[in-house]
N, C-alpha and C. Protein backbone atom coordinates (compact mmCIF):
# COMPACT_ATOMS: atom_id res chain seq x y z
N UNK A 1 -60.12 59.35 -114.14
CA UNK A 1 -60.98 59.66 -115.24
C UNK A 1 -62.24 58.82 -115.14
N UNK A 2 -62.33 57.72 -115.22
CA UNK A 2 -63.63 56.61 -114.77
C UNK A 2 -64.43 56.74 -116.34
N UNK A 3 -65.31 56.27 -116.14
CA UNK A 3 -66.84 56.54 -117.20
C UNK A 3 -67.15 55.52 -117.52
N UNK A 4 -68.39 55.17 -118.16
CA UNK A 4 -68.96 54.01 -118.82
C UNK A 4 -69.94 54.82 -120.28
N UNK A 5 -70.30 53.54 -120.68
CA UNK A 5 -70.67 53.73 -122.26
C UNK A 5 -71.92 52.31 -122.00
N UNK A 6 -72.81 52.37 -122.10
CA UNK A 6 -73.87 51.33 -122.37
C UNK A 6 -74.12 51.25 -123.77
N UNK A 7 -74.51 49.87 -124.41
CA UNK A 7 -75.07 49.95 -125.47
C UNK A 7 -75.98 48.57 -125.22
N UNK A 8 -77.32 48.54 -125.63
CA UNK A 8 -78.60 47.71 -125.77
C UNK A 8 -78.95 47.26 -126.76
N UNK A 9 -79.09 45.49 -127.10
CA UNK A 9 -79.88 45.40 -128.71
C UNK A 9 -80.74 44.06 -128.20
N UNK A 10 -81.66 44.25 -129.12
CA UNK A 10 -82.46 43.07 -128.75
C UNK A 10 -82.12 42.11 -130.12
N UNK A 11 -80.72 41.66 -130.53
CA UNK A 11 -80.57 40.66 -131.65
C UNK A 11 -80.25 41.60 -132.60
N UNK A 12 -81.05 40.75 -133.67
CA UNK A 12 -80.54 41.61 -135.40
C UNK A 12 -81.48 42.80 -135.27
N UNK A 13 -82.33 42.79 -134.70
CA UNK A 13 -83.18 44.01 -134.80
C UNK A 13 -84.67 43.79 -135.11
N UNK A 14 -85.44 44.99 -134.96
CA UNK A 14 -86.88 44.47 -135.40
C UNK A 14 -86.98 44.17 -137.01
N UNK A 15 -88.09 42.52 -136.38
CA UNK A 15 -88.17 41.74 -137.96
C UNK A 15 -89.25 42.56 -138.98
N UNK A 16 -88.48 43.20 -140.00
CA UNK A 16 -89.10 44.34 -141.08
C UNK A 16 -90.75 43.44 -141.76
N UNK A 17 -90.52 42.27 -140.78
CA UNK A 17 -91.94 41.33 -141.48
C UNK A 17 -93.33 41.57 -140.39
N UNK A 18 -92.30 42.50 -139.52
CA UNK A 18 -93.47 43.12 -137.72
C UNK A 18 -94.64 44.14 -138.24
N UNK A 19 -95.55 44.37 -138.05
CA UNK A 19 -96.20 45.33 -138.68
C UNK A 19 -95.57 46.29 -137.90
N UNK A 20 -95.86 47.67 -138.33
CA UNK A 20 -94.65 48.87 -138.04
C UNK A 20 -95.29 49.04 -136.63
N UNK A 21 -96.36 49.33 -135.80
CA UNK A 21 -96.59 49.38 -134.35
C UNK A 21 -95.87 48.19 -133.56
N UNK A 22 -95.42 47.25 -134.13
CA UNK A 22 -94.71 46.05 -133.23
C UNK A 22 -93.62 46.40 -133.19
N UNK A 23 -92.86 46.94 -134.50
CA UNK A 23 -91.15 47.23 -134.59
C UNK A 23 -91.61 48.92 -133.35
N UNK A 24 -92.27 49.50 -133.36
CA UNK A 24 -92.47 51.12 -132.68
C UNK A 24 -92.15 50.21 -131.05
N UNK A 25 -93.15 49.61 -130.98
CA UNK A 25 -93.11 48.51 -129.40
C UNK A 25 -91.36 48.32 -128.90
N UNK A 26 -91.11 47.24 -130.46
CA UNK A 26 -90.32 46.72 -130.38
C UNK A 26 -88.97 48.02 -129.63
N UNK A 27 -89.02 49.28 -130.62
CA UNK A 27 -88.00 50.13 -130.04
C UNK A 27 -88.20 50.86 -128.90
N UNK A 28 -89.58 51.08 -128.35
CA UNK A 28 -89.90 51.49 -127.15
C UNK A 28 -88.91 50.56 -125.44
N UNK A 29 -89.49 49.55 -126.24
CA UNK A 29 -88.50 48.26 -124.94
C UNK A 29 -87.29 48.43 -125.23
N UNK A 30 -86.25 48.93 -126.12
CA UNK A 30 -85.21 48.44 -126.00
C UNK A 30 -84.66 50.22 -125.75
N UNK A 31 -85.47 51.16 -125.54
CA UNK A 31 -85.37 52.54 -125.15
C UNK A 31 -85.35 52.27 -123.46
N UNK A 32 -86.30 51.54 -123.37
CA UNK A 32 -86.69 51.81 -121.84
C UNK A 32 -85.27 50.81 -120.80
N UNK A 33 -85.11 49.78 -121.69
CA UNK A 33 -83.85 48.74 -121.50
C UNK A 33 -83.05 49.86 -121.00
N UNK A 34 -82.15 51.01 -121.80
CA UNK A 34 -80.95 51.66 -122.03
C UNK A 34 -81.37 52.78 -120.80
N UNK A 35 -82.62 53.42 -121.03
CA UNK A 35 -83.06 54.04 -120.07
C UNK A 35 -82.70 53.67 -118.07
N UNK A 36 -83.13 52.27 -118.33
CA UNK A 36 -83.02 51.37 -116.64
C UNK A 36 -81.13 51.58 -116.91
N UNK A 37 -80.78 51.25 -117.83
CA UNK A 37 -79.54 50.99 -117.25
C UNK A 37 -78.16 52.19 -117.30
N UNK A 38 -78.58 53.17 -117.59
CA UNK A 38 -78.33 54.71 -117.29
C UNK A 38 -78.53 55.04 -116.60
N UNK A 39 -79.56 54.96 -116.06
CA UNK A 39 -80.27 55.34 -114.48
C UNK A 39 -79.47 54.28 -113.27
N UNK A 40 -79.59 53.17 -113.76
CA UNK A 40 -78.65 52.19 -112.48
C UNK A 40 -76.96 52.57 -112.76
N UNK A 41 -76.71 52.81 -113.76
CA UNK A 41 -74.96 52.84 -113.71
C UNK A 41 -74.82 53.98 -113.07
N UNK A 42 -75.81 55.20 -113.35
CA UNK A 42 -75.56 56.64 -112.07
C UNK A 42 -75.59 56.45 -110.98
N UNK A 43 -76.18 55.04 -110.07
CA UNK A 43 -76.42 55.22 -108.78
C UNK A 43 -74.89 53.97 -108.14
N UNK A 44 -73.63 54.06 -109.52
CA UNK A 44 -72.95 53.25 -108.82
C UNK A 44 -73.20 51.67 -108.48
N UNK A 45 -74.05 51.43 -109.08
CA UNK A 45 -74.03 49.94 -108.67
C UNK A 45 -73.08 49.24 -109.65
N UNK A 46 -72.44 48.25 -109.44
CA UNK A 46 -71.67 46.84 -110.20
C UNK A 46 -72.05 46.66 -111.77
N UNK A 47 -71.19 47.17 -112.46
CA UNK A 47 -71.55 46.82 -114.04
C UNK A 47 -72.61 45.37 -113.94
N UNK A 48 -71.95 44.45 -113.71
CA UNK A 48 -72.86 43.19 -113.55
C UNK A 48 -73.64 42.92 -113.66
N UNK A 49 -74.46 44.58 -112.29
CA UNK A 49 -75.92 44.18 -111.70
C UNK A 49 -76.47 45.08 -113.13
N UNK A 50 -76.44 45.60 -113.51
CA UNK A 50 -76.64 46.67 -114.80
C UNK A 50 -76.80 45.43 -115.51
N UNK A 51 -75.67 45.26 -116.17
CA UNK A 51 -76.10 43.64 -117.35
C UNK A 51 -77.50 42.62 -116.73
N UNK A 52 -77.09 42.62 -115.83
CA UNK A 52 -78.57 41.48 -115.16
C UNK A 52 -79.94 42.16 -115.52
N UNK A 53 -79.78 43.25 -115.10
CA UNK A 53 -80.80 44.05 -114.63
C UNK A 53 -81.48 44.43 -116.07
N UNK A 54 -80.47 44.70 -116.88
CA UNK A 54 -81.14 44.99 -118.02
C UNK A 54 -81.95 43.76 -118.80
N UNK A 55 -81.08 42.74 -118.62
CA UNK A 55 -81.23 41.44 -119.73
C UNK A 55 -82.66 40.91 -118.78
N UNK A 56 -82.46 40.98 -117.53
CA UNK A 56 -84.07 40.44 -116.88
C UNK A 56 -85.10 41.57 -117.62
N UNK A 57 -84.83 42.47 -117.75
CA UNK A 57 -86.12 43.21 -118.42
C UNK A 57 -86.53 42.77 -119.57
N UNK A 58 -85.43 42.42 -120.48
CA UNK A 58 -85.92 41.82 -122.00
C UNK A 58 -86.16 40.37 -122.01
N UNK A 59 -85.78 39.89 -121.03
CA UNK A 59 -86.62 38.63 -120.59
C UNK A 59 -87.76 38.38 -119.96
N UNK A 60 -88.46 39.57 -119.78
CA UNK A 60 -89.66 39.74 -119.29
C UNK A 60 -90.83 39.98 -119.95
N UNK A 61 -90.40 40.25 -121.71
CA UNK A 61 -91.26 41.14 -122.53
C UNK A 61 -91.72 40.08 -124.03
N UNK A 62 -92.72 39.61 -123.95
CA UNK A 62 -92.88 38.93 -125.30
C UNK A 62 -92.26 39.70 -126.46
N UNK A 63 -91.84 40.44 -126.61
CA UNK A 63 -91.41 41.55 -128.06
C UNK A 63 -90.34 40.41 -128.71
N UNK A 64 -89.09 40.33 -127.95
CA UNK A 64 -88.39 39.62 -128.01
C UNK A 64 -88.26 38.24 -127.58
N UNK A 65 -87.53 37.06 -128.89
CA UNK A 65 -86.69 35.48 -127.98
C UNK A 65 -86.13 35.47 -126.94
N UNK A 66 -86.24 36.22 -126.10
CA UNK A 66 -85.48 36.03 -124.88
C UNK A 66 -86.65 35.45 -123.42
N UNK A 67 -86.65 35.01 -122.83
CA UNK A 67 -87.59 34.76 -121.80
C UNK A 67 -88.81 34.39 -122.41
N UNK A 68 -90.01 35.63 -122.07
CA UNK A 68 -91.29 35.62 -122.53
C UNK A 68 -91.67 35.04 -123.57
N UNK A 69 -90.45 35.58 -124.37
CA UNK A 69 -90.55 35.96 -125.87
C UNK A 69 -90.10 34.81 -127.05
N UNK A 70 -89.91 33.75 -125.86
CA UNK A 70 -88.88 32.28 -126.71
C UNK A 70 -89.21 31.98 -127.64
N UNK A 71 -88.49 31.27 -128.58
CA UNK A 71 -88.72 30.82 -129.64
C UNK A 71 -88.82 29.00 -129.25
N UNK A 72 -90.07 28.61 -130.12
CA UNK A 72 -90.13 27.22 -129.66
C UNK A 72 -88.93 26.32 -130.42
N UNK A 73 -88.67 24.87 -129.82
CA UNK A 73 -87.56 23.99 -130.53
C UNK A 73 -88.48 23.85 -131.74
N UNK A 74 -88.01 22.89 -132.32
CA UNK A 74 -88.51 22.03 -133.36
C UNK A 74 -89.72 21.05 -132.88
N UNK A 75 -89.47 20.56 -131.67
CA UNK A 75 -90.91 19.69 -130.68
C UNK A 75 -91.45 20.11 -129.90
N UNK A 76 -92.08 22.01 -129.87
CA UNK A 76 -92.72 22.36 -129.55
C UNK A 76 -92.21 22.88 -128.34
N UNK A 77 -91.44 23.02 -127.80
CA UNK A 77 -90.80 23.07 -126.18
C UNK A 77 -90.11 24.19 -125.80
N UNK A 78 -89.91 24.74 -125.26
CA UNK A 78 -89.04 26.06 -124.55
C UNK A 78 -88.04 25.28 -124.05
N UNK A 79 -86.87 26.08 -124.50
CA UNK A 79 -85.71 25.97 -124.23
C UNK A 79 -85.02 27.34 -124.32
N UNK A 80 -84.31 27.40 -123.01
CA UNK A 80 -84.29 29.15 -123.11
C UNK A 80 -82.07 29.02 -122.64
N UNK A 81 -81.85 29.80 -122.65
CA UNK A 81 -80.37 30.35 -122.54
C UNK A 81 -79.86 31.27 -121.98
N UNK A 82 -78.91 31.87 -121.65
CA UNK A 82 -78.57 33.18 -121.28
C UNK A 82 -76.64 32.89 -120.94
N UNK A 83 -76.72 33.91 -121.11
CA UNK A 83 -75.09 34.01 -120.53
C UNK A 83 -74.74 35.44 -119.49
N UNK A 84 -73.35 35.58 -119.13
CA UNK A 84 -72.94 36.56 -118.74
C UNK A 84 -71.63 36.79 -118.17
N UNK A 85 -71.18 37.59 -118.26
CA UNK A 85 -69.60 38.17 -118.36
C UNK A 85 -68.62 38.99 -117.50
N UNK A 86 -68.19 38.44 -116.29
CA UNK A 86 -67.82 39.87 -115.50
C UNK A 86 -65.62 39.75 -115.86
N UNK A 87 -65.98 40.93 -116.85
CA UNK A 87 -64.85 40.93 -117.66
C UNK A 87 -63.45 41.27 -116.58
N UNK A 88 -63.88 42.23 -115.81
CA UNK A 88 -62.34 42.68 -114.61
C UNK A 88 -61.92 41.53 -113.55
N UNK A 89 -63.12 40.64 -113.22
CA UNK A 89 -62.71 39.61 -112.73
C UNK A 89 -62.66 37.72 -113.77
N UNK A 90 -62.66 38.37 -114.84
CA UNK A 90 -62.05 36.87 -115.72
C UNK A 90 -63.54 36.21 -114.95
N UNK A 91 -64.51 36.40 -115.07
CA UNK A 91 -65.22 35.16 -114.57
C UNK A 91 -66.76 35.26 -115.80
N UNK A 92 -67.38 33.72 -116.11
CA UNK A 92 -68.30 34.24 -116.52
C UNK A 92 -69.22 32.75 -116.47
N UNK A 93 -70.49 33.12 -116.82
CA UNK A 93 -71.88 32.26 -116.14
C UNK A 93 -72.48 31.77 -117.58
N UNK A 94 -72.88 30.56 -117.87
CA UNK A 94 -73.97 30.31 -119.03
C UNK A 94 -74.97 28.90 -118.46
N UNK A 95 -75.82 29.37 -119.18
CA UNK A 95 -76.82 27.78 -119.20
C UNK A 95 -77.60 27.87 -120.62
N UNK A 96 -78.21 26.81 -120.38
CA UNK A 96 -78.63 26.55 -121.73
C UNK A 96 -79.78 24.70 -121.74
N UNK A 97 -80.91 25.10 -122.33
CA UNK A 97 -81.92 23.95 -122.07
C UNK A 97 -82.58 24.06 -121.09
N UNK A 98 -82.85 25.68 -120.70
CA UNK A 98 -83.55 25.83 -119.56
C UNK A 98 -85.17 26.04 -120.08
N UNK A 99 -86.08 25.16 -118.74
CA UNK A 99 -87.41 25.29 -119.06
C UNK A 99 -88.25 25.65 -118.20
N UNK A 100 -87.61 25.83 -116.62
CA UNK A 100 -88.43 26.22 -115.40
C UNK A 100 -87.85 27.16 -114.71
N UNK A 101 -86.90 28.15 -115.22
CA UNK A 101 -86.64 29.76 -114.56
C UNK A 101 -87.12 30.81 -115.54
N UNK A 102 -87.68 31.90 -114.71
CA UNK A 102 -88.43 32.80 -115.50
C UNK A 102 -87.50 33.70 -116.35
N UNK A 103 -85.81 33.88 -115.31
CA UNK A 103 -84.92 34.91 -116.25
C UNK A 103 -83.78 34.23 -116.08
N UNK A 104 -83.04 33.60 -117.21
CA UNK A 104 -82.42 32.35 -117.52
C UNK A 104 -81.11 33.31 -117.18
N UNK A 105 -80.90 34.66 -117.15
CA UNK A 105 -79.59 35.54 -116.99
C UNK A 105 -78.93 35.30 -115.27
N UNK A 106 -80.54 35.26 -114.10
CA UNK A 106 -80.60 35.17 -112.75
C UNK A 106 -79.54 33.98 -112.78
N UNK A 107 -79.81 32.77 -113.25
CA UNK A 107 -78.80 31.76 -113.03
C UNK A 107 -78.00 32.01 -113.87
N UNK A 108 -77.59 31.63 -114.94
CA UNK A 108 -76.87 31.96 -115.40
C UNK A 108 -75.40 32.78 -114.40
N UNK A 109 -75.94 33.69 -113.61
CA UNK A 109 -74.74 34.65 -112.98
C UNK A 109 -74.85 33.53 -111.77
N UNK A 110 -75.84 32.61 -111.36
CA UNK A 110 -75.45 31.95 -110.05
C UNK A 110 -74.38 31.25 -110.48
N UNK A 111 -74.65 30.56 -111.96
CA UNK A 111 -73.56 29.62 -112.22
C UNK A 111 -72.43 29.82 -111.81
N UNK A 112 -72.03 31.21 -112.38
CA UNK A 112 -70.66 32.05 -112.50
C UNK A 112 -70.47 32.14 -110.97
N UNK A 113 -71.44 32.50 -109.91
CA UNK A 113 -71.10 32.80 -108.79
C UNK A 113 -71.14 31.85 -107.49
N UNK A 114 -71.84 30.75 -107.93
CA UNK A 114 -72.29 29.94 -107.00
C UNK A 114 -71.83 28.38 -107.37
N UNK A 115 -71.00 28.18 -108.24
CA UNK A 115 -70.85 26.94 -108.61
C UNK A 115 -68.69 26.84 -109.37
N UNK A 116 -68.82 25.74 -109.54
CA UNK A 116 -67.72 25.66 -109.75
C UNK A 116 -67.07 25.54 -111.48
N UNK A 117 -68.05 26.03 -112.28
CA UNK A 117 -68.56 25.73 -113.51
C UNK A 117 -68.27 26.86 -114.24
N UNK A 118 -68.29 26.71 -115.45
CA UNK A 118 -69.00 28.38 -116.17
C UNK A 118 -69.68 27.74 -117.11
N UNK A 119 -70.62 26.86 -117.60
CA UNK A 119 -71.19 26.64 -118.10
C UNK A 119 -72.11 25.02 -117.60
N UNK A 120 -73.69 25.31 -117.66
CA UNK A 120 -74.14 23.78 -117.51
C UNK A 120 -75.48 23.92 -118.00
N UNK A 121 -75.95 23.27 -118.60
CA UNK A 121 -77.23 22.51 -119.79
C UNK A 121 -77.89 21.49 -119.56
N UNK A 122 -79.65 21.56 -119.94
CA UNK A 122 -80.63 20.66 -119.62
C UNK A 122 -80.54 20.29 -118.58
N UNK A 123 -80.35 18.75 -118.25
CA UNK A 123 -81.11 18.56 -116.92
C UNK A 123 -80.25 18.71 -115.21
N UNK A 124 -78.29 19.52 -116.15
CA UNK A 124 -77.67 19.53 -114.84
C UNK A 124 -78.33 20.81 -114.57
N UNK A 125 -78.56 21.61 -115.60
CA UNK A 125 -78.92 23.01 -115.02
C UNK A 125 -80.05 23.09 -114.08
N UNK A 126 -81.07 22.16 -115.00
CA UNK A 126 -82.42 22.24 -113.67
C UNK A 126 -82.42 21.73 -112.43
N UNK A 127 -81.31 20.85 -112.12
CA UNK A 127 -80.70 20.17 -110.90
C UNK A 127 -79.98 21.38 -110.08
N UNK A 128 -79.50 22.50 -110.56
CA UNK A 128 -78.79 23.36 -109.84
C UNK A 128 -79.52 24.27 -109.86
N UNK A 129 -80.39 24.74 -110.56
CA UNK A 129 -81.70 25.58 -110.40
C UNK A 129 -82.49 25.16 -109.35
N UNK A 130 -82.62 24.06 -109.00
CA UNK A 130 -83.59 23.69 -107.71
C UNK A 130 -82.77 23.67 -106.54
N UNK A 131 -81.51 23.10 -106.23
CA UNK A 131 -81.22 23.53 -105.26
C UNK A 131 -80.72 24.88 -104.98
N UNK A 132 -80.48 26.11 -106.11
CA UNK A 132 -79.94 27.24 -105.70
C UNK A 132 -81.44 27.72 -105.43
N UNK A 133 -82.65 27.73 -106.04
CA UNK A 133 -84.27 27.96 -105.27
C UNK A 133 -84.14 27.62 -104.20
N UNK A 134 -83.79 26.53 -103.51
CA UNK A 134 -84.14 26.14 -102.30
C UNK A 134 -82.97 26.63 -101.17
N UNK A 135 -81.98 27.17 -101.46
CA UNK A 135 -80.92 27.63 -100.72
C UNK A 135 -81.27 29.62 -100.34
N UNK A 136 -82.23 29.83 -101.61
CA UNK A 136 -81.64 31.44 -101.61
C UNK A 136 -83.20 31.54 -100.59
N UNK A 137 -82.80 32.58 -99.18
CA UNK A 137 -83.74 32.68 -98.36
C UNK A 137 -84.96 33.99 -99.70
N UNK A 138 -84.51 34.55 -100.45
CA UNK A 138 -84.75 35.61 -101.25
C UNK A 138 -84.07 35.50 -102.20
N UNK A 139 -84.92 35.33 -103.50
CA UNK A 139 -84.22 36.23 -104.82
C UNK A 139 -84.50 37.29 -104.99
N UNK A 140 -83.18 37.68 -105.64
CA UNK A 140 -82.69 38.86 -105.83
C UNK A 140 -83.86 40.13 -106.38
N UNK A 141 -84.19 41.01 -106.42
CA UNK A 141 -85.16 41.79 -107.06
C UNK A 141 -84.30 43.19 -107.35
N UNK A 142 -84.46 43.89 -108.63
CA UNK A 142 -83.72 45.16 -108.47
C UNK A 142 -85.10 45.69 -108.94
């Protein structure tokens, strides 16, 4: 039988305080999100790369706190997060206090895949962020 079911949100939803062309924006990106990842789950690729693939897009887009779109600390600073989940193999990736990767999801899954961890923050993360930069001949691009 097989099949999949996607579902996309960018949080609680657009803030009703957006003027209405920002919330229109706002649902355009999270159309085009569901869109990429309909189109990638037809061509068979790895649920995974689908979750990545999508969450790097909304980390790419000021609309949303995610990436672009961060919300500052309290002292002015970016501090960004991400997680991720590969549910059939029990395994899963987080960081957190990140300030020098562009899509905090990319590591995040190195964690899960490249380390012995499932979770690491502030300055171990940027310590394993530089050497997984300096190890990967290529990052990943979908």
């Amino acid at each position: 039988m097989g099949g999949w079911a996607i579902a996309v949100h960018g949080g609680t939803g657009a803030d009703p305080n957006l003027p209405k062309e920002r919330q229109e924006e706002a649902k355009r990106l999270l159309k085009r999100c569901l869109d990429i990842g309909i189109s990638v789950l037809r061509s068979n690729l790895p649920a995974i790369d689908v979750v990545e693939l999508v969450v790097r897009e909304l980390e790419s887009d000021p609309l949303f706190n995610s990436g672009r779109g961060y919300a500052l600390t309290e002292n002015g600073t970016v501090e960004m997060e991400a997680s991720i989940m590969d549910g059939p193999k029990r395994r899963c990736g987080a960081v957190s206090g990140l300030t020098t990767v562009k899509n905090p999801i990319f590591l995040a899954r190195l964690v899960m895949e490249k380390s012995p961890h499932s979770y690491l923050g502030f300055s171990g993360v940027e310590e394993f962020a530089k050497k997984q930069v300096r190890s990967l001949v290529q990052i990943p691009r979908f």
